[in-house]
C-alpha atoms as a PDB file:
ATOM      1  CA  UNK A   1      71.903 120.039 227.618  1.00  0.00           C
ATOM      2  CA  UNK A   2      72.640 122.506 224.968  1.00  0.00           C
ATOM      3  CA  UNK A   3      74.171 120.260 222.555  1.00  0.00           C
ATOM      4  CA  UNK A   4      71.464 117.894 223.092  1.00  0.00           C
ATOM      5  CA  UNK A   5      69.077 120.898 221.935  1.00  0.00           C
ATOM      6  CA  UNK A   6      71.068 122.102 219.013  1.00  0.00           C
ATOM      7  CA  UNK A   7      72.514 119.121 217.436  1.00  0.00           C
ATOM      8  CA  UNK A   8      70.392 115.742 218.465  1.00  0.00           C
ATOM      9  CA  UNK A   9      67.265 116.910 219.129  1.00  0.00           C
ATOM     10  CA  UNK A  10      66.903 118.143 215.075  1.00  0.00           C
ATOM     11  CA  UNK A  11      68.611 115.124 214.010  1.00  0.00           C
ATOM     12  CA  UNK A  12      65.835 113.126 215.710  1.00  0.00           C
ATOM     13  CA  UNK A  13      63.232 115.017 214.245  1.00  0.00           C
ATOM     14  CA  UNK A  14      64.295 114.656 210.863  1.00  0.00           C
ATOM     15  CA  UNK A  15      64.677 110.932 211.397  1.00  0.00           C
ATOM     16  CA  UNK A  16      61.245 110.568 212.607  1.00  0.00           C
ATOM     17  CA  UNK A  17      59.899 112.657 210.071  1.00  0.00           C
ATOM     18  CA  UNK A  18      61.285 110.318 207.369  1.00  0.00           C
ATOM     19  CA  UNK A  19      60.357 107.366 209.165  1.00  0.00           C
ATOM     20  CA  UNK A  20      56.567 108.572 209.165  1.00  0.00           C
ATOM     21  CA  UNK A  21      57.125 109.616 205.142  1.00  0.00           C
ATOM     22  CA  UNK A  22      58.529 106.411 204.144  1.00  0.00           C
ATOM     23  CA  UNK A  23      55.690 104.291 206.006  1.00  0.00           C
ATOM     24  CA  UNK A  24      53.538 107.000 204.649  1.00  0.00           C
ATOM     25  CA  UNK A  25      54.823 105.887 200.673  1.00  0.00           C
ATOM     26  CA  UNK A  26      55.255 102.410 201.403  1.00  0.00           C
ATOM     27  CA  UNK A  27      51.308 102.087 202.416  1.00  0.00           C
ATOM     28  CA  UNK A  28      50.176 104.023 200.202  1.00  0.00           C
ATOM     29  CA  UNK A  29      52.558 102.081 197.955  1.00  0.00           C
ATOM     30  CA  UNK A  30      50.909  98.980 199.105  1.00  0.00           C
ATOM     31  CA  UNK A  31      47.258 100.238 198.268  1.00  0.00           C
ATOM     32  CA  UNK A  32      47.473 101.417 195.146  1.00  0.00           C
ATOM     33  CA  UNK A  33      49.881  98.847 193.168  1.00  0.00           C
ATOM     34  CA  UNK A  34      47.206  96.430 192.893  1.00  0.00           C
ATOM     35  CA  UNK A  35      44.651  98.428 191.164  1.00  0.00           C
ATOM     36  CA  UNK A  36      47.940 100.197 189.056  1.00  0.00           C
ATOM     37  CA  UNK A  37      48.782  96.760 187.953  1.00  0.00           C
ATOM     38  CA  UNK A  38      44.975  95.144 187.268  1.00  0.00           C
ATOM     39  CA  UNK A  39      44.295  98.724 185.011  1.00  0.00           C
ATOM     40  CA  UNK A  40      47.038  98.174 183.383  1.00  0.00           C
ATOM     41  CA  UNK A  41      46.006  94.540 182.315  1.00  0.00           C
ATOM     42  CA  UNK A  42      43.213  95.740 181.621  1.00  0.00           C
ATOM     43  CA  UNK A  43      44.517  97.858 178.646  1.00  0.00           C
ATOM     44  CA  UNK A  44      46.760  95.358 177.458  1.00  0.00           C
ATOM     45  CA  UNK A  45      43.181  93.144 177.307  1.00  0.00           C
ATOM     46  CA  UNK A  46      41.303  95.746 175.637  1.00  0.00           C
ATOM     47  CA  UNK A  47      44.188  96.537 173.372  1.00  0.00           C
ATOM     48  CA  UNK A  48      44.767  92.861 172.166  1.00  0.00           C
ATOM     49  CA  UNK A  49      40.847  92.680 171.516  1.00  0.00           C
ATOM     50  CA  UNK A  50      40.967  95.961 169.803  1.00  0.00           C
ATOM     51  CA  UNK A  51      43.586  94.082 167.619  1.00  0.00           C
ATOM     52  CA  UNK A  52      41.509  91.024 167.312  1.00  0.00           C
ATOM     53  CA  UNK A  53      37.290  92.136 167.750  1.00  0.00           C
ATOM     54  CA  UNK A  54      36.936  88.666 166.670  1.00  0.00           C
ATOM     55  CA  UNK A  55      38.338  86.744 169.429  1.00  0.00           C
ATOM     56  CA  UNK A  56      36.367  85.634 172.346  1.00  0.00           C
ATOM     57  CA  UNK A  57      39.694  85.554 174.677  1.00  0.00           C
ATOM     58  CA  UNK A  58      42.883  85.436 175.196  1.00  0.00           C
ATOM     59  CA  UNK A  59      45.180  82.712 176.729  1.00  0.00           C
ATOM     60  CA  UNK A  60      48.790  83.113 177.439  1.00  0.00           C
ATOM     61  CA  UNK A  61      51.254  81.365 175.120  1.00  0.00           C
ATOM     62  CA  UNK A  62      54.102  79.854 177.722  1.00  0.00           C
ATOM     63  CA  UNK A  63      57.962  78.904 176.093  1.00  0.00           C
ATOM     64  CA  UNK A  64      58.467  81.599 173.929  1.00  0.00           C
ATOM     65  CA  UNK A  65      62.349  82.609 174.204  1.00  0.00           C
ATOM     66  CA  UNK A  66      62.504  85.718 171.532  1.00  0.00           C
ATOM     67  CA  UNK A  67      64.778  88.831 172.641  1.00  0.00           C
ATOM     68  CA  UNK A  68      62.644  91.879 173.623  1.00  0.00           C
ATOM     69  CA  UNK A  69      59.060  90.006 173.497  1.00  0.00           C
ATOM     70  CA  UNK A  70      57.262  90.406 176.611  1.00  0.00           C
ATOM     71  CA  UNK A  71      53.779  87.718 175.821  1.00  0.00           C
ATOM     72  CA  UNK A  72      52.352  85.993 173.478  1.00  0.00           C
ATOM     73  CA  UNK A  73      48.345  85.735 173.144  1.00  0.00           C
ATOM     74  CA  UNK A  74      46.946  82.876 171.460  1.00  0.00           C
ATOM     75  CA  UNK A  75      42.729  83.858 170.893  1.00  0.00           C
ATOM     76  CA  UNK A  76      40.623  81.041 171.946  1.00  0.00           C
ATOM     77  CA  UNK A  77      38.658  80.631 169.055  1.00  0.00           C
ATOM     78  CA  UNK A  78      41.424  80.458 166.955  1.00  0.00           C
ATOM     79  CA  UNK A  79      41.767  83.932 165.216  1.00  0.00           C
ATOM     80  CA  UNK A  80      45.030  85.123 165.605  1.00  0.00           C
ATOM     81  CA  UNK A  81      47.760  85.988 167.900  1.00  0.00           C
ATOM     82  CA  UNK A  82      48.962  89.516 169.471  1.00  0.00           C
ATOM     83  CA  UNK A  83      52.603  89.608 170.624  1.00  0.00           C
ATOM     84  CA  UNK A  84      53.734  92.620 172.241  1.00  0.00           C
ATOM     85  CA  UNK A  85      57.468  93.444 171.703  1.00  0.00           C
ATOM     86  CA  UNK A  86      60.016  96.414 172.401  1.00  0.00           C
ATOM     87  CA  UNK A  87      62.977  97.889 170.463  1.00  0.00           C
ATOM     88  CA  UNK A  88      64.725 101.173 171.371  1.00  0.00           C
ATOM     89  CA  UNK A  89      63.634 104.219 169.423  1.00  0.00           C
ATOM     90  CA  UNK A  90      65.166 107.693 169.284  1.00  0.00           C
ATOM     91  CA  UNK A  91      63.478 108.700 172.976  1.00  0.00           C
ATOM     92  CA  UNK A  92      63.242 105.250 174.502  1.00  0.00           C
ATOM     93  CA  UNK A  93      61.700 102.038 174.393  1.00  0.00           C
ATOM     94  CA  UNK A  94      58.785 101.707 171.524  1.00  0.00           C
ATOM     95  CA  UNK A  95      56.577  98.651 172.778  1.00  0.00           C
ATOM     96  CA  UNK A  96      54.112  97.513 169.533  1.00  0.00           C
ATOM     97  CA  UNK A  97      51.453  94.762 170.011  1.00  0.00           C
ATOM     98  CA  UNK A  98      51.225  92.867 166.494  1.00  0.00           C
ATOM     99  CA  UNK A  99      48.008  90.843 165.600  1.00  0.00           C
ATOM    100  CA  UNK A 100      48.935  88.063 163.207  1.00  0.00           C
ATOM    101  CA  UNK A 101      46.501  85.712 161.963  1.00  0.00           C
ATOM    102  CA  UNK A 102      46.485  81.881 161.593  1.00  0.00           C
ATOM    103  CA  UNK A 103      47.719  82.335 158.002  1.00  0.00           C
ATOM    104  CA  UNK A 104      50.630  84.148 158.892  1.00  0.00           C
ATOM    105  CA  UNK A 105      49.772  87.422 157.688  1.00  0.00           C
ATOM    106  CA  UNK A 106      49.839  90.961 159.827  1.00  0.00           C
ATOM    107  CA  UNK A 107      46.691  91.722 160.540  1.00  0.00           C
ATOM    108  CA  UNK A 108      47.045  95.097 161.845  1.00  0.00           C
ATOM    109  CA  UNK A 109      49.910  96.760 164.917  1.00  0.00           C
ATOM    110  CA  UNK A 110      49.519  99.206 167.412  1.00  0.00           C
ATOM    111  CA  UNK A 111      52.296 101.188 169.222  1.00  0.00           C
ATOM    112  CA  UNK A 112      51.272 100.952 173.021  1.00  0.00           C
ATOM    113  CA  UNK A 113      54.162 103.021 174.609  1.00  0.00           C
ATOM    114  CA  UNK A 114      56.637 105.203 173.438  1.00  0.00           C
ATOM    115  CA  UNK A 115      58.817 108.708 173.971  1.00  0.00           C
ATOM    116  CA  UNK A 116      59.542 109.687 170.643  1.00  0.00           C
ATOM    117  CA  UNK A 117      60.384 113.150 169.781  1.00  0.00           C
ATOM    118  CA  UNK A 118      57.290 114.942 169.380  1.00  0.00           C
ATOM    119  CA  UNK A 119      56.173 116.014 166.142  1.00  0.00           C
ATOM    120  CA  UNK A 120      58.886 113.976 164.420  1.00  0.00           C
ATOM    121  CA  UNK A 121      59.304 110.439 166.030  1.00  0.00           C
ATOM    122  CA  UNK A 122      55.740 110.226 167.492  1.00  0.00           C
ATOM    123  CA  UNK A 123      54.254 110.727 164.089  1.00  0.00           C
ATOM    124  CA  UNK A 124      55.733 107.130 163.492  1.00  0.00           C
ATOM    125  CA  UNK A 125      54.491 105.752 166.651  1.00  0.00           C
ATOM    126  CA  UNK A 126      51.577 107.583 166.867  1.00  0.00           C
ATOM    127  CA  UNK A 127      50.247 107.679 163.123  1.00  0.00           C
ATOM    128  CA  UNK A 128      47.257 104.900 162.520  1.00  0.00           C
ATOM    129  CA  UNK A 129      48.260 105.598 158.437  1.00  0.00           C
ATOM    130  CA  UNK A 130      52.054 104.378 159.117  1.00  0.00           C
ATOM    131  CA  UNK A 131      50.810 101.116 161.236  1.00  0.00           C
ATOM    132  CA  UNK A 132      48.563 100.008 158.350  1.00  0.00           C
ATOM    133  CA  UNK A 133      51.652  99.762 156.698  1.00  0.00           C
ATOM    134  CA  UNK A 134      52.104  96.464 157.650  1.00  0.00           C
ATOM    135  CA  UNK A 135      48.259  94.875 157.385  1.00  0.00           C
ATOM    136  CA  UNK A 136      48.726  92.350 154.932  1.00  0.00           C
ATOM    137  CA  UNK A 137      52.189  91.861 155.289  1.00  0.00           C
ATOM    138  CA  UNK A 138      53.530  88.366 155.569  1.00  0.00           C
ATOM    139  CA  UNK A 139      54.913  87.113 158.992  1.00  0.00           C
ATOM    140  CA  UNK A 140      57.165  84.470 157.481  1.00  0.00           C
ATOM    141  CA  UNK A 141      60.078  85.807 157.562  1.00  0.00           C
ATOM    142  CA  UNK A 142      61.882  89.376 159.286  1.00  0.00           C
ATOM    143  CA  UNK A 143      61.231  92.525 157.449  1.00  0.00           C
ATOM    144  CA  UNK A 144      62.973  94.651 155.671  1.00  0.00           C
ATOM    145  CA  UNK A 145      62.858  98.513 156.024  1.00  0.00           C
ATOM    146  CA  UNK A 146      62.101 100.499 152.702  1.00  0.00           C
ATOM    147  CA  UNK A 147      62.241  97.041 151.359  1.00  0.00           C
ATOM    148  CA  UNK A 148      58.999  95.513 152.593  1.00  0.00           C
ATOM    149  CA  UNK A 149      58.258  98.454 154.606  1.00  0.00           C
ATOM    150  CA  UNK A 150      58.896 101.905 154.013  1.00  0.00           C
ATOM    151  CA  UNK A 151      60.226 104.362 156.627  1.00  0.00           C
ATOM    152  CA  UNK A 152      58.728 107.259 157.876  1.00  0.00           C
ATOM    153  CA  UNK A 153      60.047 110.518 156.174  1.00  0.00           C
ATOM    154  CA  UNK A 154      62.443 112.416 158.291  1.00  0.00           C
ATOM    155  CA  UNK A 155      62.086 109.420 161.600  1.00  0.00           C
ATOM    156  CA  UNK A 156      64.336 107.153 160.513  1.00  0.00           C
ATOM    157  CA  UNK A 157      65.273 105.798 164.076  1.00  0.00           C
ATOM    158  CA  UNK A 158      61.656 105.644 165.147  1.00  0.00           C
ATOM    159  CA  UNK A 159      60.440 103.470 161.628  1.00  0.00           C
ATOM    160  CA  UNK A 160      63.665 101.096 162.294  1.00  0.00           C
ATOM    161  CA  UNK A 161      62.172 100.806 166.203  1.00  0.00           C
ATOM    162  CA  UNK A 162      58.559  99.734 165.154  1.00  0.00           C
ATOM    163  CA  UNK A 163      60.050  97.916 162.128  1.00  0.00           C
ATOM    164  CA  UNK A 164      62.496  95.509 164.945  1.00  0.00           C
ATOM    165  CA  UNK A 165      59.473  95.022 167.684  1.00  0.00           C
ATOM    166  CA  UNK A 166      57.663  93.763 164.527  1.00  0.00           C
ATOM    167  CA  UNK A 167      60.617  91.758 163.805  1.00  0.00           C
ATOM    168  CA  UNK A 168      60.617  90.492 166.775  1.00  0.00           C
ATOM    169  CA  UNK A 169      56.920  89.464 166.816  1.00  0.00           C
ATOM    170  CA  UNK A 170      57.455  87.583 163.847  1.00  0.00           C
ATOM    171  CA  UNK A 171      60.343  85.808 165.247  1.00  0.00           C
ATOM    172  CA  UNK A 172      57.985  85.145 168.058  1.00  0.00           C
ATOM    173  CA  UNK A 173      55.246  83.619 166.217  1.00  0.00           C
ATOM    174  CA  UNK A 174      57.326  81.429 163.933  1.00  0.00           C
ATOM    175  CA  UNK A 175      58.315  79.547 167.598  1.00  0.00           C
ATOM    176  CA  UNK A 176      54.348  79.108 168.637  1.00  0.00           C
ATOM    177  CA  UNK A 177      53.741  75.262 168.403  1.00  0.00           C
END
C-alpha cells in the first residue's frame, strides 16, 4: 500500500488534473473562437471600407492563384479592389491591404499586421506619410524600390517587405477577370 501512496496515487492526480485543464482550454477554446474569428472579420471589413469609403460592399473574388495573397475584394458598386498580401519583413510577416481602383491606379495601402523593430522597421509599417507613397501609383506592372518607390531611410528590409506585398497585390489584380 505504500507504493500505491507514494508513487501512483500522485501520478493519478496529476493526470486528472490535466485532464480537467485540457477540457478546461478546449471549452473555453470552443467558446471563444467564434467571436475571435467574426471580430476579426470584422476589421478586415472595416479596414477594406476604410480603404474604399465609397463602396457599398464587398464580395469575395474566387481563382486568384498569386504567392502570399490571402483575398481579393471586388466593391459592389464598382470602385475598386483591396487585396491583402504578406511578405517577410525584418521581425516577421508584414500583411498590407492595397486599394486599387478600376483604372489601375493605387489608391491608397495600409499595413494591417506586422513585428517590425520598433522605432526603426515600424516607422515603415506604421507611418501613414510612407503608405501615401504609393497613392497614385500605377498597378500595371511590379514596382520597383527607390525606382518607383523610395525606401524608408535606415529600414531597408521593412520598405522591400511592404514594397513585395504590394507587388504581390498588383500581380493579384492583373489576374481579376
Amino acid at each position: 500500500m505504500s507504493n500505491w501512496n507514494k508513487i501512483f496515487k500522485p501520478i493519478v492526480v496529476l493526470c486528472v488534473i490535466c485532464i480537467v485543464v485540457t477540457g478546461a482550454l478546449a471549452a473555453t477554446n470552443s467558446v471563444t473562437a467564434p467571436i475571435i474569428e467574426a471580430a476579426t472579420l470584422a476589421a478586415q471589413e472595416a479596414a477594406r471600407t476604410e480603404l474604399l469609403p465609397d463602396a457599398q460592399g464587398f464580395e469575395k473574388v474566387e481563382g486568384i492563384d498569386v504567392a502570399n495573397v490571402s483575398d481579393v475584394y471586388r466593391t459592389t458598386n464598382d470602385v475598386g479592389v483591396v487585396i491583402t498580401s504578406s511578405a517577410k519583413g525584418y521581425g516577421g510577416d508584414v500583411v498590407v491591404m492595397t486599394a486599387i481602383t478600376p483604372d489601375g491606379t493605387i489608391k491608397q495601402i495600409k499595413v494591417t499586421e506586422q513585428s517590425e523593430t520598433k522605432g526603426i522597421g515600424s516607422n515603415v509599417v506604421s507611418t501613414p506619410s510612407y503608405w501615401e507613397r504609393y497613392e497614385g501609383v500605377s498597378a500595371g506592372q511590379a514596382l520597383v524600390l527607390n525606382q518607383d518607390i523610395d525606401a524608408y531611410s535606415g529600414a531597408t528590409i521593412s520598405s522591400k517587405a511592404v514594397l513585395s506585398a504590394v507587388n504581390s497585390a498588383i500581380e493579384a489584380y492583373n489576374q481579376i477577370p
